[in-house]
C-alpha atoms as a PDB file:
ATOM      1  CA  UNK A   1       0.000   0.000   0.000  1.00  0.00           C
ATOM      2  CA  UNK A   2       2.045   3.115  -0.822  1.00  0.00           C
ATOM      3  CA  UNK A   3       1.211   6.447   0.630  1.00  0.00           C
ATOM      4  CA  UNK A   4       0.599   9.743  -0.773  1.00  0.00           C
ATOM      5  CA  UNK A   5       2.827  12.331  -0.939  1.00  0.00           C
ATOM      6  CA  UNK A   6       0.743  14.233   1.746  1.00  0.00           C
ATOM      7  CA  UNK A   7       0.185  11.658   3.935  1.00  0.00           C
ATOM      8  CA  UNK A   8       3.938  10.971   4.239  1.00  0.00           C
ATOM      9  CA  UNK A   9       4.578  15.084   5.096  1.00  0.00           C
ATOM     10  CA  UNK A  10       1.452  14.858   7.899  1.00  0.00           C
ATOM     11  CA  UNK A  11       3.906  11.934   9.043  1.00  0.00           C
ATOM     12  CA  UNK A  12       7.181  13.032   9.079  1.00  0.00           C
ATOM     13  CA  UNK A  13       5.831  16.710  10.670  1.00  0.00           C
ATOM     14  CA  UNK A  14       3.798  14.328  13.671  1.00  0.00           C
ATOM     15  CA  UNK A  15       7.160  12.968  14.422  1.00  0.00           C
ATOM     16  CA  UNK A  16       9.119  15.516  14.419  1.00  0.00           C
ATOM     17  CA  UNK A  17       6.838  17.529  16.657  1.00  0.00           C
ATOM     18  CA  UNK A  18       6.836  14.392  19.237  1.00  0.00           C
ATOM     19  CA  UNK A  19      10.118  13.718  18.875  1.00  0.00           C
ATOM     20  CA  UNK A  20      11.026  17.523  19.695  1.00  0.00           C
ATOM     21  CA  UNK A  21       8.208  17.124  22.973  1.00  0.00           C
ATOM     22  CA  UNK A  22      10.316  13.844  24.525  1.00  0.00           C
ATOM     23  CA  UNK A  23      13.432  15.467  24.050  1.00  0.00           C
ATOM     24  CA  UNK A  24      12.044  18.739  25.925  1.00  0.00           C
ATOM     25  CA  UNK A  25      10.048  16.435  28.588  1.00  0.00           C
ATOM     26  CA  UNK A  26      13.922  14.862  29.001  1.00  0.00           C
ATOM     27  CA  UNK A  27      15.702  17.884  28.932  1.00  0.00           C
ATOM     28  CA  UNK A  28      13.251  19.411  32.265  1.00  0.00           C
ATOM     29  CA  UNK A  29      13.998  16.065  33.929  1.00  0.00           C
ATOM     30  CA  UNK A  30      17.652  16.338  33.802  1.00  0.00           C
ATOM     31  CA  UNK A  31      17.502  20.338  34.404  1.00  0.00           C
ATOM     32  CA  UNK A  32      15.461  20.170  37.649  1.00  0.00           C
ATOM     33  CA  UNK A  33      15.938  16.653  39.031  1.00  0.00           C
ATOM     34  CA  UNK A  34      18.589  17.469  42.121  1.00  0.00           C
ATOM     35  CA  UNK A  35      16.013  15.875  44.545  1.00  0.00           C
ATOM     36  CA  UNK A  36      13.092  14.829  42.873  1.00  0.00           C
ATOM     37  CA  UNK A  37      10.858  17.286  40.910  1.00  0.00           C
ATOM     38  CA  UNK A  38      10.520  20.523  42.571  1.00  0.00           C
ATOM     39  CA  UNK A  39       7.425  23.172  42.190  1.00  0.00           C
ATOM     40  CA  UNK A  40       9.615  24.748  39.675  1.00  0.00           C
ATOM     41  CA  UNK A  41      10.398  21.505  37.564  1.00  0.00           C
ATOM     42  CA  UNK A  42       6.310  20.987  37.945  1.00  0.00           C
ATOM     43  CA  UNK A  43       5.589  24.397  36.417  1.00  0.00           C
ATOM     44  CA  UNK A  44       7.902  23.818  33.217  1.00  0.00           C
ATOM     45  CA  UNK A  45       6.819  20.147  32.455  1.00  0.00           C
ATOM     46  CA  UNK A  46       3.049  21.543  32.658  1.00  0.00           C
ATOM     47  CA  UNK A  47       4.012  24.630  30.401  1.00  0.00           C
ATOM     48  CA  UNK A  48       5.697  22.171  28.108  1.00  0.00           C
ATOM     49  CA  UNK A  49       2.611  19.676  28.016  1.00  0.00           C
ATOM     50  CA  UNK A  50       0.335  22.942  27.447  1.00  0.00           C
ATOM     51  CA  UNK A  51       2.669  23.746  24.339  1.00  0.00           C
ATOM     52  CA  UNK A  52       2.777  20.451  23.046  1.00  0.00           C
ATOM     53  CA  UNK A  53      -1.356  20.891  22.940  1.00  0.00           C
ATOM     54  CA  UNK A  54      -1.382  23.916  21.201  1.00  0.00           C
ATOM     55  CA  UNK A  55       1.887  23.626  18.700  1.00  0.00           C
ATOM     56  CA  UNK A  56      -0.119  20.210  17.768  1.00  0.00           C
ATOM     57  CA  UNK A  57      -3.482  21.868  17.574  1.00  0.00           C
ATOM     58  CA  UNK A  58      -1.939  24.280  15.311  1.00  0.00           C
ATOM     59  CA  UNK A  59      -0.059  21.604  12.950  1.00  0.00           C
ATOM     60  CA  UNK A  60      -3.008  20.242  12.729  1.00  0.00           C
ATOM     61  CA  UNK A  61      -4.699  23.617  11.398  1.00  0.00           C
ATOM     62  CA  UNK A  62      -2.113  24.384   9.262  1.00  0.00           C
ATOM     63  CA  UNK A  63      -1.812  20.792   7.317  1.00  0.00           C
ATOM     64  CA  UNK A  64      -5.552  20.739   7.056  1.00  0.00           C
ATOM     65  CA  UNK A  65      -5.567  24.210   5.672  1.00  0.00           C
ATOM     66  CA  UNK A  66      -2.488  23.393   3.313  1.00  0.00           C
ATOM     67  CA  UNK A  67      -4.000  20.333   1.505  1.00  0.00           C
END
């Protein structure tokens, strides 16, 4: 079954853009992890969940808009 040339993009973008959230997700864990995951580390791994949401949301917009 080969894909379209579309479908492959909506892919490789979905990827990226999880690929990009684990290595922030990681990157917060190793900043504030001295003693376990302080009210600081808490904030920034909700802000980076919240972004995730919306930079998906808006991938999602802008692929749907760009077909």
């Amino acid at each position: 079954m080969a894909l379209e040339a579309e479908m492959r993009r909506k892919i490789a973008v979905s990827i990226v853009a999880v690929g990009v959230f684990i290595t922030l997700i990681v990157g917060i864990g190793s900043t504030f992890n001295q003693s376990g995951l302080a009210s600081t580390g808490g904030l920034a791994l909700v802000g980076a969940i919240a972004a995730f949401v919306l930079v998906m949301a808006g991938i999602g917009i802008w692929l749907s808009r760009s077909s």
